[in-house]
C-alpha atoms as a PDB file:
ATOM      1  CA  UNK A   1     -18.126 120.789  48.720  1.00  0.00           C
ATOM      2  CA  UNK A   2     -17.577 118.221  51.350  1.00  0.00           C
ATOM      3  CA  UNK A   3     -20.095 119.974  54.060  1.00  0.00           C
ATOM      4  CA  UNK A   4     -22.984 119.955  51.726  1.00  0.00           C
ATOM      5  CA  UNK A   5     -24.287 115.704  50.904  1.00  0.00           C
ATOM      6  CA  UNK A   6     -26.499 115.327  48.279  1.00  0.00           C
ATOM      7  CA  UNK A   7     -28.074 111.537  48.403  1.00  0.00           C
ATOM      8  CA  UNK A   8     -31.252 110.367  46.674  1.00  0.00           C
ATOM      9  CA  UNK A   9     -31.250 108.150  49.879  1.00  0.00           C
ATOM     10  CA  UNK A  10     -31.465 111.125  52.388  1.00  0.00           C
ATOM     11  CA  UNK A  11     -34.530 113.712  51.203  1.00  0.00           C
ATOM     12  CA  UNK A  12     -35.131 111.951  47.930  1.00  0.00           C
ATOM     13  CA  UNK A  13     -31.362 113.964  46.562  1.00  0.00           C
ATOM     14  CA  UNK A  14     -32.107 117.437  48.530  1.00  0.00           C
ATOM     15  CA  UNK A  15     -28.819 119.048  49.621  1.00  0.00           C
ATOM     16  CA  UNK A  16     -28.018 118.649  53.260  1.00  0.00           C
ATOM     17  CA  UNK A  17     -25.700 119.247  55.566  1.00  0.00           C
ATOM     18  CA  UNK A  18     -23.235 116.063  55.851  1.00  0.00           C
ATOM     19  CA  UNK A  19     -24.037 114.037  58.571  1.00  0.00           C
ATOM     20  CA  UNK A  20     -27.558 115.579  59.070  1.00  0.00           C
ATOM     21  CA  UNK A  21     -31.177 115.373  57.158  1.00  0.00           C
ATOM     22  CA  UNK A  22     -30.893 119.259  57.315  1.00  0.00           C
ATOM     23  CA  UNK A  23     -31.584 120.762  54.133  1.00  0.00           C
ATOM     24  CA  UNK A  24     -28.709 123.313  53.267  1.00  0.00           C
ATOM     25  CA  UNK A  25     -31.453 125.585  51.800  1.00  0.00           C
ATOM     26  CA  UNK A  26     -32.718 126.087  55.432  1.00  0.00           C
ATOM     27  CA  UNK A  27     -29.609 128.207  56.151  1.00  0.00           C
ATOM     28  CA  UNK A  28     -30.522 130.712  54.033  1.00  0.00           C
ATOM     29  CA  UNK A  29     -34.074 130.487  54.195  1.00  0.00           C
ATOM     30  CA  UNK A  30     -33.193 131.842  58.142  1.00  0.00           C
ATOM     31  CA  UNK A  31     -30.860 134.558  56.684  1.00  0.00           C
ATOM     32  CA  UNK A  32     -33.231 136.065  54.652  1.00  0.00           C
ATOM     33  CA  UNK A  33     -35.601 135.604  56.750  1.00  0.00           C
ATOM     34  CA  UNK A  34     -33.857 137.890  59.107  1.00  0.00           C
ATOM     35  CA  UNK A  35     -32.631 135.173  61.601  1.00  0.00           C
ATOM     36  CA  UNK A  36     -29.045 134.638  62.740  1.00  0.00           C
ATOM     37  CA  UNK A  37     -26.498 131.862  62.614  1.00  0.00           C
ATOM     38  CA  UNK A  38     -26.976 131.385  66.632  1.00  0.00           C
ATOM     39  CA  UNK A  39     -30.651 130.481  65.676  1.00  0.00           C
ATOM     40  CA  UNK A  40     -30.011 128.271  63.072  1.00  0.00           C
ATOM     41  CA  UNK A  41     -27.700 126.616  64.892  1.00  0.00           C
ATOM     42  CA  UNK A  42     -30.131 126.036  68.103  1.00  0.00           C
ATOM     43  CA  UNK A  43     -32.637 125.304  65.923  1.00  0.00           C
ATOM     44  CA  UNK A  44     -30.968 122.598  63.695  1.00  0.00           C
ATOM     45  CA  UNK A  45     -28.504 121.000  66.379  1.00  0.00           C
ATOM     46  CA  UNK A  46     -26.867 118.577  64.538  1.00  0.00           C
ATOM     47  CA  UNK A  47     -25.499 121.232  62.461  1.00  0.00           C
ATOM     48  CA  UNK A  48     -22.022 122.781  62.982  1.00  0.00           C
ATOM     49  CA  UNK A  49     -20.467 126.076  63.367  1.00  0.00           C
ATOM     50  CA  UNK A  50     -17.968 124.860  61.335  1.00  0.00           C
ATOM     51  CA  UNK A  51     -20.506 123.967  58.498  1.00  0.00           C
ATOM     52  CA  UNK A  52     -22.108 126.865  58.557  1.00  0.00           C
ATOM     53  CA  UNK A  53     -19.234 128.585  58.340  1.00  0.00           C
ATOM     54  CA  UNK A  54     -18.101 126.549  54.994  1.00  0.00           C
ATOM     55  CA  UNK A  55     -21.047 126.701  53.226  1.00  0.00           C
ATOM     56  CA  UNK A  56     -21.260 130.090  53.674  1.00  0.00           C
ATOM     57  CA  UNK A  57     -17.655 130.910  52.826  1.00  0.00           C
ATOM     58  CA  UNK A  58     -18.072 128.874  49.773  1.00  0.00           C
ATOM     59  CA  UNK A  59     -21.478 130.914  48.554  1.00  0.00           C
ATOM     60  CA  UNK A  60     -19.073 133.931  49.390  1.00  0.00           C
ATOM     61  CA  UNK A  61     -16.469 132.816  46.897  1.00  0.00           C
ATOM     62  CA  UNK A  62     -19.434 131.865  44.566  1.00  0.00           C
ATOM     63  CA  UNK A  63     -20.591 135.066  44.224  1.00  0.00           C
ATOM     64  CA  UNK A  64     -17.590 136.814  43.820  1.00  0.00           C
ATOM     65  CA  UNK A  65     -16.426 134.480  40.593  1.00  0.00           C
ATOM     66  CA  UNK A  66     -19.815 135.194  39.393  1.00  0.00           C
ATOM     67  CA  UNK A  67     -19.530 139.464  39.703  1.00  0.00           C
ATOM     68  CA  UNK A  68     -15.797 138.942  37.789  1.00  0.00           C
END
């Protein structure tokens, strides 16, 4: 997935958003947490709509290959 970088130069490997030192785990970690996009988002500028979006579209599709 091109959003998501994973770089043992950026977080010793941890998956972040490209571009960022945001750890994609921190998206859902707000989720379930009961916090929306609009918060993660003004909480973690450097992240994108657009990213969010992705990464979340791509769990979607994730989980549905899994449940077939």
């Amino acid at each position: 997935m091109k959003e998501i970088l994973r770089d043992p130069e950026i977080l010793g490997g941890i998956p972040v958003f490209r571009g960022t030192r945001v750890p994609a785990r921190n998206l859902f970690d707000y989720l379930s947490n009961g916090s929306s996009v609009p918060e993660f988002l003004e909480d973690f500028p450097t992240v994108s709509f657009e990213q969010v979006r992705q990464v979340l579209r791509a769990a979607e599709v994730y989980t549905e290959d899994c449940a077939a």
